[in-house]
Protein backbone atom coordinates (compact mmCIF):
# COMPACT_ATOMS: atom_id res chain seq x y z
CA UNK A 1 -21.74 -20.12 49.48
CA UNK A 2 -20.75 -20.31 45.87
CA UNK A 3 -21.59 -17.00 43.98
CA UNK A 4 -19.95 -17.86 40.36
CA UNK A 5 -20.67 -20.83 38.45
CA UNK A 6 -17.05 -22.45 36.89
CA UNK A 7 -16.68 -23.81 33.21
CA UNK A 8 -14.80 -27.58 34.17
CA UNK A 9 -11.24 -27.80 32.99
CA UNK A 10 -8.86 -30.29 33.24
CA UNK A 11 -4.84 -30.32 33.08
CA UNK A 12 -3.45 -31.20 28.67
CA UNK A 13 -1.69 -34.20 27.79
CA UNK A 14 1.38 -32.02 26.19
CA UNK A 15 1.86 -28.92 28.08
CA UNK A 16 3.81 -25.95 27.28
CA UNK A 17 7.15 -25.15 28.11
CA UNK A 18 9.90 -22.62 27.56
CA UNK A 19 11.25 -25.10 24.39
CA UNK A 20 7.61 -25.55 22.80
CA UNK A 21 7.06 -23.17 19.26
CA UNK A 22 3.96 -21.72 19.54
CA UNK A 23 1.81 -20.47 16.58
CA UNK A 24 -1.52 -18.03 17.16
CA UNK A 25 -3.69 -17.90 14.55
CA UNK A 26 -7.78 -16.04 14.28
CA UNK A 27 -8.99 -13.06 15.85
CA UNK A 28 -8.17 -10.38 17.66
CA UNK A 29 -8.43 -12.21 21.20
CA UNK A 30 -5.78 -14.85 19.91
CA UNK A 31 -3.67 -11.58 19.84
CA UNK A 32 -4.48 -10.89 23.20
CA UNK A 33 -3.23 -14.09 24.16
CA UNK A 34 -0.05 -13.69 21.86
CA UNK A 35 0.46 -10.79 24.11
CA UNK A 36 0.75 -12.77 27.15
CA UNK A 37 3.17 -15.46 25.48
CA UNK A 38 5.52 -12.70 24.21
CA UNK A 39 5.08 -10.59 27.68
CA UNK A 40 6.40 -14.12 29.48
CA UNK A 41 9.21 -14.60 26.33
CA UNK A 42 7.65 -17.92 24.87
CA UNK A 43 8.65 -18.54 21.48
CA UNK A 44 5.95 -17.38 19.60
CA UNK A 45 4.41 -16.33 16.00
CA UNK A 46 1.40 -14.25 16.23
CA UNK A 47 -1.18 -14.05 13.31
CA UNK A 48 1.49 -13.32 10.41
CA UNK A 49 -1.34 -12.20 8.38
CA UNK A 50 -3.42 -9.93 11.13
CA UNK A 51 -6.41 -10.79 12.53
CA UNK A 52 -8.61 -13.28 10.70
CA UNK A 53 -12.14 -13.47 11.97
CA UNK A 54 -13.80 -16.44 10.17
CA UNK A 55 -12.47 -20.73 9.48
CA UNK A 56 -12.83 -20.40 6.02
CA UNK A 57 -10.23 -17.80 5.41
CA UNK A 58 -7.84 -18.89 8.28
CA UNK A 59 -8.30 -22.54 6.31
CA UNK A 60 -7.58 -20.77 3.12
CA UNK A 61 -4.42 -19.11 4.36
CA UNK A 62 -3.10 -22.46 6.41
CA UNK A 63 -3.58 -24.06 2.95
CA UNK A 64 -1.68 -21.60 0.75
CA UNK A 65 1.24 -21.63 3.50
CA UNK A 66 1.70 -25.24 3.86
CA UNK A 67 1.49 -25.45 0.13
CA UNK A 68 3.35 -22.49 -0.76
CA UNK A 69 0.73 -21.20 -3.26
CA UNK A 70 2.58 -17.46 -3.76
CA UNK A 71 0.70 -14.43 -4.85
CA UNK A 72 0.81 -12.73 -7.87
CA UNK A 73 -0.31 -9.85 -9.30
CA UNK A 74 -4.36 -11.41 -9.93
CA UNK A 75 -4.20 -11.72 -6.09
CA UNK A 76 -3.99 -8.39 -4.99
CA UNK A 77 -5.77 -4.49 -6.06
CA UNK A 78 -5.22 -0.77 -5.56
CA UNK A 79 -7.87 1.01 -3.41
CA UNK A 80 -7.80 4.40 -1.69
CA UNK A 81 -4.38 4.92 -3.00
CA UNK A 82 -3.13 1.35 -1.41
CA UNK A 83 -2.02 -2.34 -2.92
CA UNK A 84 -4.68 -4.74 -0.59
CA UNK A 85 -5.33 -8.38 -0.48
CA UNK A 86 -8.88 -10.13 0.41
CA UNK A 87 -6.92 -13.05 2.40
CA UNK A 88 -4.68 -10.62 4.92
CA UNK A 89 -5.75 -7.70 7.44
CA UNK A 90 -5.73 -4.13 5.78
CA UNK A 91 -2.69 -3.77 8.24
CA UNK A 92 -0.29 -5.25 5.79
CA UNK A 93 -1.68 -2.67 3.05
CA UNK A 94 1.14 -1.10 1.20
CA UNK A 95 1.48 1.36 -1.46
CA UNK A 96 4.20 -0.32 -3.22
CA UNK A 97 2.72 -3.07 -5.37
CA UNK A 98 6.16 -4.96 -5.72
CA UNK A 99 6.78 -4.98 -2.20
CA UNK A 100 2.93 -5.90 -0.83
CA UNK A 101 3.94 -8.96 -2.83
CA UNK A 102 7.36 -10.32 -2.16
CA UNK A 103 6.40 -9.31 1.86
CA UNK A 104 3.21 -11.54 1.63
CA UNK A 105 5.38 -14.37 -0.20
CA UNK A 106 7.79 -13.84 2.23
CA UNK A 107 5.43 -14.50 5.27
CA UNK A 108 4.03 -18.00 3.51
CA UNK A 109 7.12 -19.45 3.49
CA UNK A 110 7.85 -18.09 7.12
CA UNK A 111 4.71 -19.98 8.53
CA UNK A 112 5.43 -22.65 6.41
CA UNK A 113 7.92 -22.93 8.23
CA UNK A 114 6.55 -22.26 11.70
CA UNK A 115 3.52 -24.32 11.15
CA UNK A 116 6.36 -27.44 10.55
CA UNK A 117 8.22 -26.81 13.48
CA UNK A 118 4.99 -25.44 15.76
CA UNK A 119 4.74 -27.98 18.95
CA UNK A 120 1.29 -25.91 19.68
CA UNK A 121 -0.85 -24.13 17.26
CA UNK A 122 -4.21 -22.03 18.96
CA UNK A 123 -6.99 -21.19 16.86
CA UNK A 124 -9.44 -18.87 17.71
CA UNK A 125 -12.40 -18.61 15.92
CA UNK A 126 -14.60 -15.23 16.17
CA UNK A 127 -17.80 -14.91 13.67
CA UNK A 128 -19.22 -17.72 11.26
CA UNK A 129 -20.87 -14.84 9.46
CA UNK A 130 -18.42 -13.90 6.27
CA UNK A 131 -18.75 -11.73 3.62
CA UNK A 132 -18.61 -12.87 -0.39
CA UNK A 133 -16.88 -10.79 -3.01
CA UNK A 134 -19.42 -10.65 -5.48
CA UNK A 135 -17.36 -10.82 -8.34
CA UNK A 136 -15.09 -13.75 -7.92
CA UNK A 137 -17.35 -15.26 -5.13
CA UNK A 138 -14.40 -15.41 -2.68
CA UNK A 139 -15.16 -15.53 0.86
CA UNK A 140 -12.54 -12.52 1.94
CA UNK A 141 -11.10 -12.18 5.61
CA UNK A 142 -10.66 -8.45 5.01
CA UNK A 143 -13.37 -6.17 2.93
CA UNK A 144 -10.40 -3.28 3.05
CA UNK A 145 -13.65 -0.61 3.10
CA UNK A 146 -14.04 -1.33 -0.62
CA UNK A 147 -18.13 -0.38 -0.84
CA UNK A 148 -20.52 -3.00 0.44
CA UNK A 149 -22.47 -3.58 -2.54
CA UNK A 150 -19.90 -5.56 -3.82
CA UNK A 151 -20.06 -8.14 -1.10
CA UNK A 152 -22.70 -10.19 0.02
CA UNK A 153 -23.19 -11.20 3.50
CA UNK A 154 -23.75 -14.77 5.09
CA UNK A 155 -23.67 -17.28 7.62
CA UNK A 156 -21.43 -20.44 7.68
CA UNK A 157 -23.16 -23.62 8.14
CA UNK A 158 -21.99 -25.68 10.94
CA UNK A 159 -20.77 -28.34 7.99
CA UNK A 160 -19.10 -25.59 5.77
CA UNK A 161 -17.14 -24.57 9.66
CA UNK A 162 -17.16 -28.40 9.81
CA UNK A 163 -15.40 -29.16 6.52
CA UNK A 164 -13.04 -25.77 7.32
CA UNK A 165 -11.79 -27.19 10.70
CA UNK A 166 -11.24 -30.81 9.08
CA UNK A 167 -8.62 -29.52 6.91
CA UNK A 168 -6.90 -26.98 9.11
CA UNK A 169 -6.51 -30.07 10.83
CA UNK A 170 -5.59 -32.36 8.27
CA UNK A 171 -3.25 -30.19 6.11
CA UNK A 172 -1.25 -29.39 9.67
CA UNK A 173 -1.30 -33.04 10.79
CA UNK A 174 0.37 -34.26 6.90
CA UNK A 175 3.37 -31.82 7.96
CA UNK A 176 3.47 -32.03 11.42
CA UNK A 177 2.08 -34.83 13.16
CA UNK A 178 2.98 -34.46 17.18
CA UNK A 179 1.58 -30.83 17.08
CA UNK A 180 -1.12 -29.88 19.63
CA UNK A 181 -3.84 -27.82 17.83
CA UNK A 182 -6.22 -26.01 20.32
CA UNK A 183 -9.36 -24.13 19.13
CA UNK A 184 -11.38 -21.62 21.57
CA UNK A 185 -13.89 -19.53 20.10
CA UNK A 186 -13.11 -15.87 20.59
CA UNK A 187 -15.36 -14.13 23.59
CA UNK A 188 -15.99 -10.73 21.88
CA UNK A 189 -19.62 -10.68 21.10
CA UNK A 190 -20.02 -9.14 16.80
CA UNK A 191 -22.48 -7.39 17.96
CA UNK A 192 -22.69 -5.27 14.77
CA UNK A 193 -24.14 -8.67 12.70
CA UNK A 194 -27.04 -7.92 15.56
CA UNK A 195 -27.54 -9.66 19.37
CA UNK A 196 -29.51 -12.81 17.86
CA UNK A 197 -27.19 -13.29 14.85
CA UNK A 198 -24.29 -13.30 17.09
CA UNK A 199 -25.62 -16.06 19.15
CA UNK A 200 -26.25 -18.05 16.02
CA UNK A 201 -22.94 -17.41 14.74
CA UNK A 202 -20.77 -18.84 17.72
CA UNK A 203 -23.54 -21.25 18.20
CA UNK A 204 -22.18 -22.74 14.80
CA UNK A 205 -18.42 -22.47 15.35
CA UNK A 206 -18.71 -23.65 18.94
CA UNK A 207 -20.86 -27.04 17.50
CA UNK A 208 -18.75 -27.37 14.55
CA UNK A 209 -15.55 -27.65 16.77
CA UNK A 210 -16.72 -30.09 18.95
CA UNK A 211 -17.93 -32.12 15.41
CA UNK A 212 -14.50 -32.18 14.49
CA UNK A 213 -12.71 -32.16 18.04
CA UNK A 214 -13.54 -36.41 18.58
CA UNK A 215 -9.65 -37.15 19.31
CA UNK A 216 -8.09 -35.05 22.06
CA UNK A 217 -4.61 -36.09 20.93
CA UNK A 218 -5.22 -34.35 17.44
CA UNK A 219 -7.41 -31.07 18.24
CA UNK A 220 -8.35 -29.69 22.06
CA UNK A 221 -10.94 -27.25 22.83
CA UNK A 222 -10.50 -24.23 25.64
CA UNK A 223 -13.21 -22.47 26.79
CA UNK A 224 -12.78 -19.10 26.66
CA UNK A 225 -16.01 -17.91 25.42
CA UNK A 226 -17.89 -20.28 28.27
CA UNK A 227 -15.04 -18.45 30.96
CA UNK A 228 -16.44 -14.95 29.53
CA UNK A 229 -19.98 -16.11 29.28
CA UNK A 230 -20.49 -18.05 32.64
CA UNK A 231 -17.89 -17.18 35.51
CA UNK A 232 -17.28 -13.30 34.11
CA UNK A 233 -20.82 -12.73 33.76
CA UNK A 234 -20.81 -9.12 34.12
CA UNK A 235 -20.39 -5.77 32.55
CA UNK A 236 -17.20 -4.46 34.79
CA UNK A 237 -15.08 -7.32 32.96
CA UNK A 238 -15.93 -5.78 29.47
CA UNK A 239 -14.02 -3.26 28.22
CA UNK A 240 -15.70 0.52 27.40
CA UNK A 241 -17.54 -0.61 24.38
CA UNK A 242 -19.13 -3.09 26.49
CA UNK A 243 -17.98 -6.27 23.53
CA UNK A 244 -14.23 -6.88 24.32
CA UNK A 245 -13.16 -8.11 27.38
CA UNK A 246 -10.88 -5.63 29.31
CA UNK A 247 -7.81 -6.55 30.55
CA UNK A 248 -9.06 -8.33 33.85
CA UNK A 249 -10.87 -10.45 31.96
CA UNK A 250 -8.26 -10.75 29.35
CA UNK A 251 -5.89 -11.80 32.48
CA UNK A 252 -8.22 -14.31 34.17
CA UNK A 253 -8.93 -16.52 31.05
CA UNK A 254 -4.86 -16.29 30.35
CA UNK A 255 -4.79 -17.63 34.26
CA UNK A 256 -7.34 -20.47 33.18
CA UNK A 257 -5.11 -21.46 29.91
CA UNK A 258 -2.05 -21.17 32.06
CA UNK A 259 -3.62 -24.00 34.99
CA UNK A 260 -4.34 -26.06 31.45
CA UNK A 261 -2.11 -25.94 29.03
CA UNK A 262 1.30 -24.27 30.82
CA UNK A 263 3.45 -26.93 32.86
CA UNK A 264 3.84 -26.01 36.58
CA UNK A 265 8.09 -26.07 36.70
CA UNK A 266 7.45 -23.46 33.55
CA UNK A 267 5.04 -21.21 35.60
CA UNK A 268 8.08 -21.06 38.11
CA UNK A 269 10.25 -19.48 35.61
CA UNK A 270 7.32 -17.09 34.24
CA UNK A 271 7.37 -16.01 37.69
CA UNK A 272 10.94 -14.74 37.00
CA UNK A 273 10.10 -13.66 33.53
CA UNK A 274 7.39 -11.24 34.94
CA UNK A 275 9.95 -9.85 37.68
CA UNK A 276 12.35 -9.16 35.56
CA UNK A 277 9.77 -7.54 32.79
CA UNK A 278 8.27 -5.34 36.09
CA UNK A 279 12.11 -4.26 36.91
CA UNK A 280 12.93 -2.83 33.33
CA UNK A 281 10.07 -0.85 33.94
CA UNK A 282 10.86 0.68 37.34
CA UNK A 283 11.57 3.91 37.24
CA UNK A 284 13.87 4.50 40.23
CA UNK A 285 13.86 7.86 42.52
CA UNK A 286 17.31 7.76 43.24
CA UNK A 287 19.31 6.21 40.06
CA UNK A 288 22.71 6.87 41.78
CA UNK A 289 21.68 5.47 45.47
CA UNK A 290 23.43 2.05 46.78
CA UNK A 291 19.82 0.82 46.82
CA UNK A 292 19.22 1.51 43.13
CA UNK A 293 22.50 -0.37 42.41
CA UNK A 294 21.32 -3.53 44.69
CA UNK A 295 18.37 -3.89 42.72
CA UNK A 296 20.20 -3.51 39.14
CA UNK A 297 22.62 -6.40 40.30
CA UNK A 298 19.75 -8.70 41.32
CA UNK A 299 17.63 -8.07 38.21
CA UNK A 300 20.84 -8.63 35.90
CA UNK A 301 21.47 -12.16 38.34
CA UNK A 302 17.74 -13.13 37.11
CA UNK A 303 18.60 -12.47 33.52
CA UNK A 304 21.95 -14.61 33.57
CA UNK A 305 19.57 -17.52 35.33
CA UNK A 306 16.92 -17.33 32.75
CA UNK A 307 18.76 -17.21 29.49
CA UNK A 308 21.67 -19.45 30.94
CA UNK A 309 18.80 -22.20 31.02
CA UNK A 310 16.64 -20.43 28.35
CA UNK A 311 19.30 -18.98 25.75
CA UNK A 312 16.65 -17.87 23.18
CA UNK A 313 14.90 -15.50 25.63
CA UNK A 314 16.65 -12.05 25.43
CA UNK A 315 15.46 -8.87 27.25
């Protein structure tokens, strides 16, 4: 008797390895999955500029990267006693106006350069809904609690995600042409834009992908949100606010990427990765016992394996 239905997945062309660069761009789930990668030592960049929610502002800050665009002063303000900037996550905030701006210059040319030497980049989409600074009618990834009157709110079209996805794709592809982009659409539900207008919204990024995704080789599509939606349909794999996953969810999708996208000889040394990882953090009983010292010798034999045949991993 089958009790679950399962989304279909099949094994990807260029799988990922201990030598691949990988580069995590979108919302807060693609940090979940950054977490993984760094947990198992991949090389990895994780969102440089925080969490971006919707395609037109990830588009906006692939664009100025690849084309080095810098900020100046026009680009940025002072509010609540800190230097913010409607492109990046209030978490770079800084109250030194000189150095907000040579730090954010300073991470466009660092995914400039990571987006040129990135053999995988993941995108996760999480809302089409964005909000418009009145005043310069930018669409902003970050309102930085400046008062909502001065936006006003709306919903992508699935040509506007459309056009957004087509040159994420495009301006990667002119530097970087055997790179694997894969987009998922993020499966925390915005539940705050209301129940119905969060169906609409990943509605729209989940048809505008698949608008865009019509050459494998180019752009691949992972279905997290269907894995959330349809095989963890239920409330104990949500976290306490009943809209993230927890981290049993979280786990079982990274399991589903990891049967796609990870190559089986790499999941061998993962399996190493994660012992050693689970030995730093045993806290013995008996530091001084012969047993204690048994263990310590085979976990720093593990290390010498690993970084013999993976030098860039260090623990």
């Amino acid at each position: 008797m089958q009790l679950t239905t399962k989304v279909p997945i099949r094994k990807a062309d260029i799988a990922i390895n201990y030598a691949s660069k990988i580069v995590l761009l979108g919302s807060c789930f693609a940090d979940n999955m950054g977490e993984k990668f760094q947990y198992f030592k991949f090389q990895t960049t994780v969102n440089p500029f925080g969490i971006i929610f919707n395609p037109m502002s990830l588009a906006n800050i692939i664009e100025r990267s690849l084309k080095q665009h810098y900020y100046t002063e026009k680009d940025i303000f002072f509010h609540n006693e800190l230097w913010h900037c409607f492109d990046v996550h209030s978490e770079l905030s800084n109250p030194n106006k000189e150095t907000f701006l040579n730090y954010l210059n300073e991470l466009l040319d660092s995914t400039n350069k990571q987006l040129h030497d990135s053999t995988h980049i993941i995108i996760t989409l999480g809302t089409s809904w964005v909000y418009r600074f009145v005043e310069t009618e930018q669409i902003v990834a970050n309102c930085h609690k400046v008062p909502q009157k001065q936006f006003t709110k709306e919903l992508l079209s699935v040509d506007d995600i459309t056009k957004s996805l087509e040159t994420i794709v495009s301006l990667i592809n002119t530097v970087n042409s055997k790179v694997s982009i894969i987009f998922t659409v993020s499966p925390v539900r915005h539940i705050k834009d209301g129940f119905i207008e969060n169906t609409q919204s990943k509605a729209h990024l989940i048809t505008a992908i698949h608008s865009n995704n019509q050459e494998p080789a180019t752009s691949n599509y992972f279905p997290s949100y269907e894995i959330m939606m349809d095989e963890l349909r239920d409330y104990r794999f949500y976290a306490e606010d009943m809209l993230h996953p927890n981290q049993t969810a979280i786990n079982y999708i990274w399991e589903k990427f990891q049967q796609v996208w990870i190559s089986e000889e790499t999941i061998k040394t993962m399996d190493i990765v994660e012992t050693i990882q689970k030995g730093l953090l045993h806290k013995p009983f008996n530091p001084n016992s012969e047993a204690h010292k048994v263990f310590i010798q085979k976990l720093e034999a593990y290390k010498l394996k690993v970084q013999k045949e993976h030098p860039h991993i260090v623990f």
